[in-house]
C-alpha atoms as a PDB file:
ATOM      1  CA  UNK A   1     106.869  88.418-131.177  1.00  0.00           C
ATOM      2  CA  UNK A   2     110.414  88.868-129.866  1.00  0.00           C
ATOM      3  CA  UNK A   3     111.662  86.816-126.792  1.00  0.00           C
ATOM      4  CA  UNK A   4     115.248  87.545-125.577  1.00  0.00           C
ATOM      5  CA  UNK A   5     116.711  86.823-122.081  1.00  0.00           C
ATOM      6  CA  UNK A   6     115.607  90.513-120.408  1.00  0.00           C
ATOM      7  CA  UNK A   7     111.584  90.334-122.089  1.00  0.00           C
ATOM      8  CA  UNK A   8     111.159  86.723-120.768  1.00  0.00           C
ATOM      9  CA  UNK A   9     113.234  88.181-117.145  1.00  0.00           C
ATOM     10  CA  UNK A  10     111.046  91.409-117.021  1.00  0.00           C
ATOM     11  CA  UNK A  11     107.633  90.060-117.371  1.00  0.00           C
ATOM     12  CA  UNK A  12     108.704  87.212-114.638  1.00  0.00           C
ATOM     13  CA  UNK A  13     109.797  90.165-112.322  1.00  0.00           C
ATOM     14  CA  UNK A  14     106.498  91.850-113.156  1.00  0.00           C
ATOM     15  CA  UNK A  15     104.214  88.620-112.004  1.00  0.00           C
ATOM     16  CA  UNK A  16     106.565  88.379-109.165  1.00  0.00           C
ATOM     17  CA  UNK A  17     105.329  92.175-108.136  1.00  0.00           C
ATOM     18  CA  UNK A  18     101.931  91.060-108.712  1.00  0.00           C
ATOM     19  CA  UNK A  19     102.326  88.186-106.563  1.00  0.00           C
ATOM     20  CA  UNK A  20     103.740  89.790-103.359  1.00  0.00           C
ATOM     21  CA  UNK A  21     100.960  92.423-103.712  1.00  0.00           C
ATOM     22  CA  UNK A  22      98.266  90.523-103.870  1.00  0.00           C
ATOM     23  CA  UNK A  23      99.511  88.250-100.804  1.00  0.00           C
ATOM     24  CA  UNK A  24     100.105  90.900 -98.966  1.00  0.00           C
ATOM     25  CA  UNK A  25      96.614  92.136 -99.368  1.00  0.00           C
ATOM     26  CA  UNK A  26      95.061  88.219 -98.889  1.00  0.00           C
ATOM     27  CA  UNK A  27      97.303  87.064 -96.379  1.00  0.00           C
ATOM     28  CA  UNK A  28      97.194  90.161 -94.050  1.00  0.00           C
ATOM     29  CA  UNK A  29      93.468  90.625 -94.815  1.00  0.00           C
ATOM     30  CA  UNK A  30      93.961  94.461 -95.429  1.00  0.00           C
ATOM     31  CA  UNK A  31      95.095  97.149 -97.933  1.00  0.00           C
ATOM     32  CA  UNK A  32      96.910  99.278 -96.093  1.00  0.00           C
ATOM     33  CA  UNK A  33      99.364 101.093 -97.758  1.00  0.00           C
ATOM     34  CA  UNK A  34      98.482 100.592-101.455  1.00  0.00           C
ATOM     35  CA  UNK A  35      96.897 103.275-103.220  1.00  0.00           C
ATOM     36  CA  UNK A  36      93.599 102.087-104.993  1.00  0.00           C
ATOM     37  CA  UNK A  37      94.308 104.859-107.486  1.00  0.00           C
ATOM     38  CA  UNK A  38      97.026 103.242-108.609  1.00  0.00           C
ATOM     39  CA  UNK A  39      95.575 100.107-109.268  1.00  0.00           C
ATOM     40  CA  UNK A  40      92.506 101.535-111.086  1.00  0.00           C
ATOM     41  CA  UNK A  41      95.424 103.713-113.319  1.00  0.00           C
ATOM     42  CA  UNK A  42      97.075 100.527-113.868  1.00  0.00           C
ATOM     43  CA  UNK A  43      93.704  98.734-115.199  1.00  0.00           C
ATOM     44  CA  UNK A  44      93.041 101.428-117.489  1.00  0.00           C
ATOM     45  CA  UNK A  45      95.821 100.980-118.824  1.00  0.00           C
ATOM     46  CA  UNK A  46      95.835  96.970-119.328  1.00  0.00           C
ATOM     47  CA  UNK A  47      92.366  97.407-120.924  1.00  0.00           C
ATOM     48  CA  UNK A  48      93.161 100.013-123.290  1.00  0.00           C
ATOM     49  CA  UNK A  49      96.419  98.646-124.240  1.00  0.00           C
ATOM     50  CA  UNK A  50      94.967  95.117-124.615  1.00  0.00           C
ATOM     51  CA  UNK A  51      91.659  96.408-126.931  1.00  0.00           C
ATOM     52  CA  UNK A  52      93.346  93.558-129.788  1.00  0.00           C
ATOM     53  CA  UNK A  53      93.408  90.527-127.193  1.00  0.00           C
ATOM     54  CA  UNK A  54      89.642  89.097-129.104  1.00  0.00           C
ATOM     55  CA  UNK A  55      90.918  89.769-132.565  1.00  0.00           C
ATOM     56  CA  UNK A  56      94.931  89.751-132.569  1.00  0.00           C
ATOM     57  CA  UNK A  57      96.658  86.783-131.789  1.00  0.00           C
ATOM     58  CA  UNK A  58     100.642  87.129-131.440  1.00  0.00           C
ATOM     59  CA  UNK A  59     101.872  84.401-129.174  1.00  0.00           C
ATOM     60  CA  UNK A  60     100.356  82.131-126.138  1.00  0.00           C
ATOM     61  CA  UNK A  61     102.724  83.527-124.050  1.00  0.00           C
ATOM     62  CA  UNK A  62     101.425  87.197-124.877  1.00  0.00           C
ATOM     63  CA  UNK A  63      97.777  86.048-124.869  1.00  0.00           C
ATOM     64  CA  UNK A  64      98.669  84.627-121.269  1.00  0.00           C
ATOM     65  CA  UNK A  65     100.388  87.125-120.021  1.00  0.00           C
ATOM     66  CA  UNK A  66      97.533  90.293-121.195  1.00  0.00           C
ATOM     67  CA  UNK A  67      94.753  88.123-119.631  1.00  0.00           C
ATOM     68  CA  UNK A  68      96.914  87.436-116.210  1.00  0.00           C
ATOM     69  CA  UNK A  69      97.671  91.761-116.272  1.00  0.00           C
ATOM     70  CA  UNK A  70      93.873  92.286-116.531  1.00  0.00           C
ATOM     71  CA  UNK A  71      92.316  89.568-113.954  1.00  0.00           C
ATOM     72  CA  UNK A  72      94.556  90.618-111.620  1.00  0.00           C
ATOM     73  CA  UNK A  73      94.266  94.042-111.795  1.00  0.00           C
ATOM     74  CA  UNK A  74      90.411  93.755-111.585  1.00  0.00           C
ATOM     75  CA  UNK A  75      90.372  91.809-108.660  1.00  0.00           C
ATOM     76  CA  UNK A  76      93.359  93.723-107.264  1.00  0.00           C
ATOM     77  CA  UNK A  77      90.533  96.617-107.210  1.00  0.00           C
ATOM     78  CA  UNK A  78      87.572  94.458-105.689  1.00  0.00           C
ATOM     79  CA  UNK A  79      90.213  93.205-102.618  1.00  0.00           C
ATOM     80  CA  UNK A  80      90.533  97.152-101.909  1.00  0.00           C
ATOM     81  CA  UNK A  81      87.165  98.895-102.921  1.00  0.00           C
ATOM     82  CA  UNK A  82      85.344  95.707-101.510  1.00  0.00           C
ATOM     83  CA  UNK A  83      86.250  93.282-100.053  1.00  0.00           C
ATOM     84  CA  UNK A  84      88.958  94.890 -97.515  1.00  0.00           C
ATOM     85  CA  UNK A  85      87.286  98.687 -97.903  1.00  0.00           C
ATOM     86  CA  UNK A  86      87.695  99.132 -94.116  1.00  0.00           C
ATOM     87  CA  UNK A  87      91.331  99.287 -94.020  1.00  0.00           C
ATOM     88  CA  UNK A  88      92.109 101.073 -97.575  1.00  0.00           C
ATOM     89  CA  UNK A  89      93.872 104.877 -96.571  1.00  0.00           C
ATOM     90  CA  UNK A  90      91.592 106.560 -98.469  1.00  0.00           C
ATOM     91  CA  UNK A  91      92.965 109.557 -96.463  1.00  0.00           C
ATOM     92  CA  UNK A  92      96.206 109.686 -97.921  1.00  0.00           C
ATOM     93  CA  UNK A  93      95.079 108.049-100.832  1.00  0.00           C
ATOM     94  CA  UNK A  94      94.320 111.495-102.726  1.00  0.00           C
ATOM     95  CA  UNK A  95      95.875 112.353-105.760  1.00  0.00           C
ATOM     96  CA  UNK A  96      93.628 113.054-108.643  1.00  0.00           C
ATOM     97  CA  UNK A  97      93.854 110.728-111.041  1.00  0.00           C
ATOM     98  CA  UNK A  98      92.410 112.873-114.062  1.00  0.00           C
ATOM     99  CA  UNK A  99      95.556 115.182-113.849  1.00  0.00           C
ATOM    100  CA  UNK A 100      96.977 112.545-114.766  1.00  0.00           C
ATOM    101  CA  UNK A 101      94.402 111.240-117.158  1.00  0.00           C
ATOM    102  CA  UNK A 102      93.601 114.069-119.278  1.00  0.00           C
ATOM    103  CA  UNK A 103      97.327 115.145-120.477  1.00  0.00           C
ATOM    104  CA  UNK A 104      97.662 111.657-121.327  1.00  0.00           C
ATOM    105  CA  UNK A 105      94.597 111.420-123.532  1.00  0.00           C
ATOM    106  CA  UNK A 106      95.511 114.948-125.161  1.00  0.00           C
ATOM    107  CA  UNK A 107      99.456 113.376-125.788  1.00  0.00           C
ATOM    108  CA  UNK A 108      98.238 109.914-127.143  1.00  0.00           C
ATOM    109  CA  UNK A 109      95.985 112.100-130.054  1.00  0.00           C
ATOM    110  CA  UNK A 110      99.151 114.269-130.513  1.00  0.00           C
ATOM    111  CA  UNK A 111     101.794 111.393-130.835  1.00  0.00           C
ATOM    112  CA  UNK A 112      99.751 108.451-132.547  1.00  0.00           C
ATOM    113  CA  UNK A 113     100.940 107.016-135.520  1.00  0.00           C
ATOM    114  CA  UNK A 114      97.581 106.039-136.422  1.00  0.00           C
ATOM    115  CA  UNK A 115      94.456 107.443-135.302  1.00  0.00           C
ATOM    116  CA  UNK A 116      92.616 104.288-134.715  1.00  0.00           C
ATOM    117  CA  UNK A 117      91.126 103.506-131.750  1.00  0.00           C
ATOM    118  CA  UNK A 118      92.807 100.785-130.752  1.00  0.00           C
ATOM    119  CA  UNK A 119      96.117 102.511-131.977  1.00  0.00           C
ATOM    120  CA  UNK A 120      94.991 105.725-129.978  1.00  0.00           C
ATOM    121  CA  UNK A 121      94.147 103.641-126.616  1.00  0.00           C
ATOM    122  CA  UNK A 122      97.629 101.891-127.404  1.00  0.00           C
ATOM    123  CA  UNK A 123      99.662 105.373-127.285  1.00  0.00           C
ATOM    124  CA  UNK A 124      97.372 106.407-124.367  1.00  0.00           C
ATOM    125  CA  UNK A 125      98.225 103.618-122.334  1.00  0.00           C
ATOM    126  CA  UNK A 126     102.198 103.974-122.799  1.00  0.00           C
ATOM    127  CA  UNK A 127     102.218 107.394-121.609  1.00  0.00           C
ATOM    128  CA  UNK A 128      99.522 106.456-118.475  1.00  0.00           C
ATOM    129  CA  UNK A 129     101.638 103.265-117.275  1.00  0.00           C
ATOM    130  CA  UNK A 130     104.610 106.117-116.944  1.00  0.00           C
ATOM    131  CA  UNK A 131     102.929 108.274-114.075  1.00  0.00           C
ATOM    132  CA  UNK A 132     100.594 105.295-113.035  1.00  0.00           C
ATOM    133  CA  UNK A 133     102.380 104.862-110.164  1.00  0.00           C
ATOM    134  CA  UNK A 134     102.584 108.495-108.692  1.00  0.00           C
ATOM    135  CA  UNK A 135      99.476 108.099-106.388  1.00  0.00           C
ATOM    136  CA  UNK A 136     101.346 105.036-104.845  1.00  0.00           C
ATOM    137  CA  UNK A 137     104.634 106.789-104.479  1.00  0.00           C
ATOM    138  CA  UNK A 138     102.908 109.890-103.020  1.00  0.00           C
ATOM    139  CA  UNK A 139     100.845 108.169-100.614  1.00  0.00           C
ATOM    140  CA  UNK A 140     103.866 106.163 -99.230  1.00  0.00           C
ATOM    141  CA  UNK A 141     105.643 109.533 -99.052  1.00  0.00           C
ATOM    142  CA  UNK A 142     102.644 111.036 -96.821  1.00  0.00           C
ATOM    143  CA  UNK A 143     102.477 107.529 -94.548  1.00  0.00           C
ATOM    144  CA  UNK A 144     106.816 107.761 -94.253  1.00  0.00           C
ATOM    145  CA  UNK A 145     107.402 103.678 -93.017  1.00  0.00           C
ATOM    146  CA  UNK A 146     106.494 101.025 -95.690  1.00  0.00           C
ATOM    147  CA  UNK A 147     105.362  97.360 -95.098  1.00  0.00           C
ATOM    148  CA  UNK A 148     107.971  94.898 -96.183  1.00  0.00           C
ATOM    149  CA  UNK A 149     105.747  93.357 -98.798  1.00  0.00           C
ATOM    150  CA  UNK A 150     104.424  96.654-100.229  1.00  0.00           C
ATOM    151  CA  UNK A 151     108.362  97.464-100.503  1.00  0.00           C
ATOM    152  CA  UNK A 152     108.966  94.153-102.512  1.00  0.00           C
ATOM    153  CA  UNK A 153     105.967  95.012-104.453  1.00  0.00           C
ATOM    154  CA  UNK A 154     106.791  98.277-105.614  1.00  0.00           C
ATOM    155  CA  UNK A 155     110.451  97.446-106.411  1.00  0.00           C
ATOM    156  CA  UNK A 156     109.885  94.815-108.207  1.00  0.00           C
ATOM    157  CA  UNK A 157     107.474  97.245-110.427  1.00  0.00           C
ATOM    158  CA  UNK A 158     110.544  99.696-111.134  1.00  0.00           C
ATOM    159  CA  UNK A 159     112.842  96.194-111.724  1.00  0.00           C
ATOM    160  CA  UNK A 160     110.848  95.367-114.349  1.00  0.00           C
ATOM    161  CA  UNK A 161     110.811  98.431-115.778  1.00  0.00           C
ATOM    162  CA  UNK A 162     114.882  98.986-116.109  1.00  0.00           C
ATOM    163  CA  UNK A 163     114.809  95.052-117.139  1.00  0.00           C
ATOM    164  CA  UNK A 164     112.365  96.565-120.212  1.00  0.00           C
ATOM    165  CA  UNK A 165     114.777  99.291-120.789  1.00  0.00           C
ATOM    166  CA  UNK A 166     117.606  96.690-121.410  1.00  0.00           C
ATOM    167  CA  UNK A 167     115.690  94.611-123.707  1.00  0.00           C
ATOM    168  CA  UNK A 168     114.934  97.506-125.633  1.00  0.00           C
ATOM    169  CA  UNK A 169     118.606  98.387-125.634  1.00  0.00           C
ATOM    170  CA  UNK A 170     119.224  94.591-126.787  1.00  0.00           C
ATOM    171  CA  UNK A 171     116.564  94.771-129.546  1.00  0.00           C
ATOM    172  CA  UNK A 172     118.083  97.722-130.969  1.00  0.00           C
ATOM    173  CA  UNK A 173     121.665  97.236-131.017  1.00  0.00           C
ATOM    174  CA  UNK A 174     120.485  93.201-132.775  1.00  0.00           C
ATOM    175  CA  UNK A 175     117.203  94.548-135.079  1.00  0.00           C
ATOM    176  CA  UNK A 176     117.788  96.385-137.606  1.00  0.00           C
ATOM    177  CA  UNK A 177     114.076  97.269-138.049  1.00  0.00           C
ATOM    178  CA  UNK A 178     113.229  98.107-133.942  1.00  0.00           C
ATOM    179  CA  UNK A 179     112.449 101.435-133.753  1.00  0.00           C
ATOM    180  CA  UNK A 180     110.161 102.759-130.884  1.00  0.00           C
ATOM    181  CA  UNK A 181     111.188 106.323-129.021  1.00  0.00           C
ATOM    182  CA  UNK A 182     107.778 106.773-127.624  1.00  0.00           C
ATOM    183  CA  UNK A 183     107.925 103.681-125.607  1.00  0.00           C
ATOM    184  CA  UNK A 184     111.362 104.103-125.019  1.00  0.00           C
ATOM    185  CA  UNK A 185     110.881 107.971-123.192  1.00  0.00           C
ATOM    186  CA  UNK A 186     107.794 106.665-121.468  1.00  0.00           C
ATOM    187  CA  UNK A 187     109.843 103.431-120.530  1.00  0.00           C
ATOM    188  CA  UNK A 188     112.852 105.489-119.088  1.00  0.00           C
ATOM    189  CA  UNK A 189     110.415 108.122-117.002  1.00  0.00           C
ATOM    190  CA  UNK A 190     108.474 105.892-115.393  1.00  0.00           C
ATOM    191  CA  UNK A 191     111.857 103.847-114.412  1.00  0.00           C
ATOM    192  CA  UNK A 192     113.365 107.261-113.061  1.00  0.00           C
ATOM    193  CA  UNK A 193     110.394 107.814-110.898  1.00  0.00           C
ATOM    194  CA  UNK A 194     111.466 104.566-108.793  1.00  0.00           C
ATOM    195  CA  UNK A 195     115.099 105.606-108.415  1.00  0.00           C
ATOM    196  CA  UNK A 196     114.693 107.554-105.269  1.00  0.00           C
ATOM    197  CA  UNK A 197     112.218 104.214-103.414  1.00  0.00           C
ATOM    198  CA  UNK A 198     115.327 102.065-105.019  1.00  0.00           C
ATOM    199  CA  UNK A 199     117.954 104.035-103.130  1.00  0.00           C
ATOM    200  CA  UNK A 200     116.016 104.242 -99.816  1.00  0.00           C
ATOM    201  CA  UNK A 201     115.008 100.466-100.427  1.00  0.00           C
ATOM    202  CA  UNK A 202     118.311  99.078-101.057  1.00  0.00           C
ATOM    203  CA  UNK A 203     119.983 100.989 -98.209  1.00  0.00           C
ATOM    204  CA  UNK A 204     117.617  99.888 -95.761  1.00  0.00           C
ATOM    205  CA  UNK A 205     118.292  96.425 -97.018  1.00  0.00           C
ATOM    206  CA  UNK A 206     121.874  97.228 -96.262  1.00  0.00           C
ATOM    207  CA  UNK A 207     121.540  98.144 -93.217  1.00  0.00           C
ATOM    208  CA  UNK A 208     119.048  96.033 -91.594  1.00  0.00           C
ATOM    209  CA  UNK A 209     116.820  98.848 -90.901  1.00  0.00           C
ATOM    210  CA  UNK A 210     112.937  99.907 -91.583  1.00  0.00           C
ATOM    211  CA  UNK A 211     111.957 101.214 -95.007  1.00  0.00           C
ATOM    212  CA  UNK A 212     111.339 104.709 -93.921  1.00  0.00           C
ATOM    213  CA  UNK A 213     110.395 107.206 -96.925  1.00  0.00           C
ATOM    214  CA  UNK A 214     112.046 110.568 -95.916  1.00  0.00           C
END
């Protein structure tokens, strides 16, 4: 397991989005604004990227860390398709997750290097976390203004991604052995789909204004 200065930084960035979501949701007893397809994306991909967590042991800090992604994510979906159902925007909320599902599934059997199952679910769930957060995106495009803590929620998401993208840059340029282009395209698409909420997000920072979507 390699630790470096932008790993440790990126998954601290990536609890932090996991912490303003969920208080958002707890604290303002609703859901409004967060797409539940997201979140269910997101789960599919912590369980099938984290099918070794009984049998592979790397590092506390990974162990940690894969059984803080799944809890969370679980009960992330419970808070909306329970617990706060009444104000989830299932209305806007509508983007159909096995379009996004299916080409993954046919892409991780094309591109594994190993055609295990847990290898398989492990290639699956790079190229699902890319678009996982398109039903999000779209259903903040379709609503326009954004609450602040869904804002902080979903930036931090695309900060830790571009934090990821350095470390991989790091780990190349000082491993001689760290070679992984599949992560690294999946990695760098998923980062470019936050580049248009980080424009509108900074500038409305800026400018003391609401965080409109246009």
């Amino acid at each position: 397991m390699v630790f470096n200065l932008f790993r440790i930084s990126a998954d601290l960035v990536h609890l932090l989005s996991i912490y303003f979501l969920l208080t958002k949701i707890i604290s303002h007893k609703n859901c409004i604004g967060i797409s539940l397809r997201s979140q269910i994306l997101f789960f599919i991909v912590w369980v099938t990227r984290y099918l070794d967590i009984f049998y592979n042991f790397y590092s506390l800090y990974n162990t940690i860390l894969k059984i803080v992604y799944l809890t969370t994510s679980a009960y992330t979906i419970y808070l909306i398709s329970k617990r706060f159902r009444a104000t989830y925007d299932k209305i806007h909320d509508t983007l159909n997750v096995w379009y996004l599902i299916v080409p993954c599934i046919v892409l991780a059997f094309i591109f594994t290097e190993d055609y295990s199952i847990t290898e398989i679910c492990w290639t699956f769930s790079i190229f699902l976390e890319a678009v996982a957060i398109l039903p999000q995106i779209l259903l903040l495009r379709s609503t326009g203004e954004v609450e602040n803590l869904n804002s902080q929620y979903i930036f931090c998401l695309g900060l830790y991604r571009a934090l990821y993208i350095i470390n991989w840059i790091y780990r190349y340029a000082t491993e001689q052995s760290y070679w992984s282009p599949l992560t690294w395209i999946c990695g760098s698409i998923q980062t470019l789909l936050y580049v248009e909420y980080f424009y509108y997000y900074i500038k409305s920072r800026v400018e003391g204004t609401k965080f409109v979507l246009p």
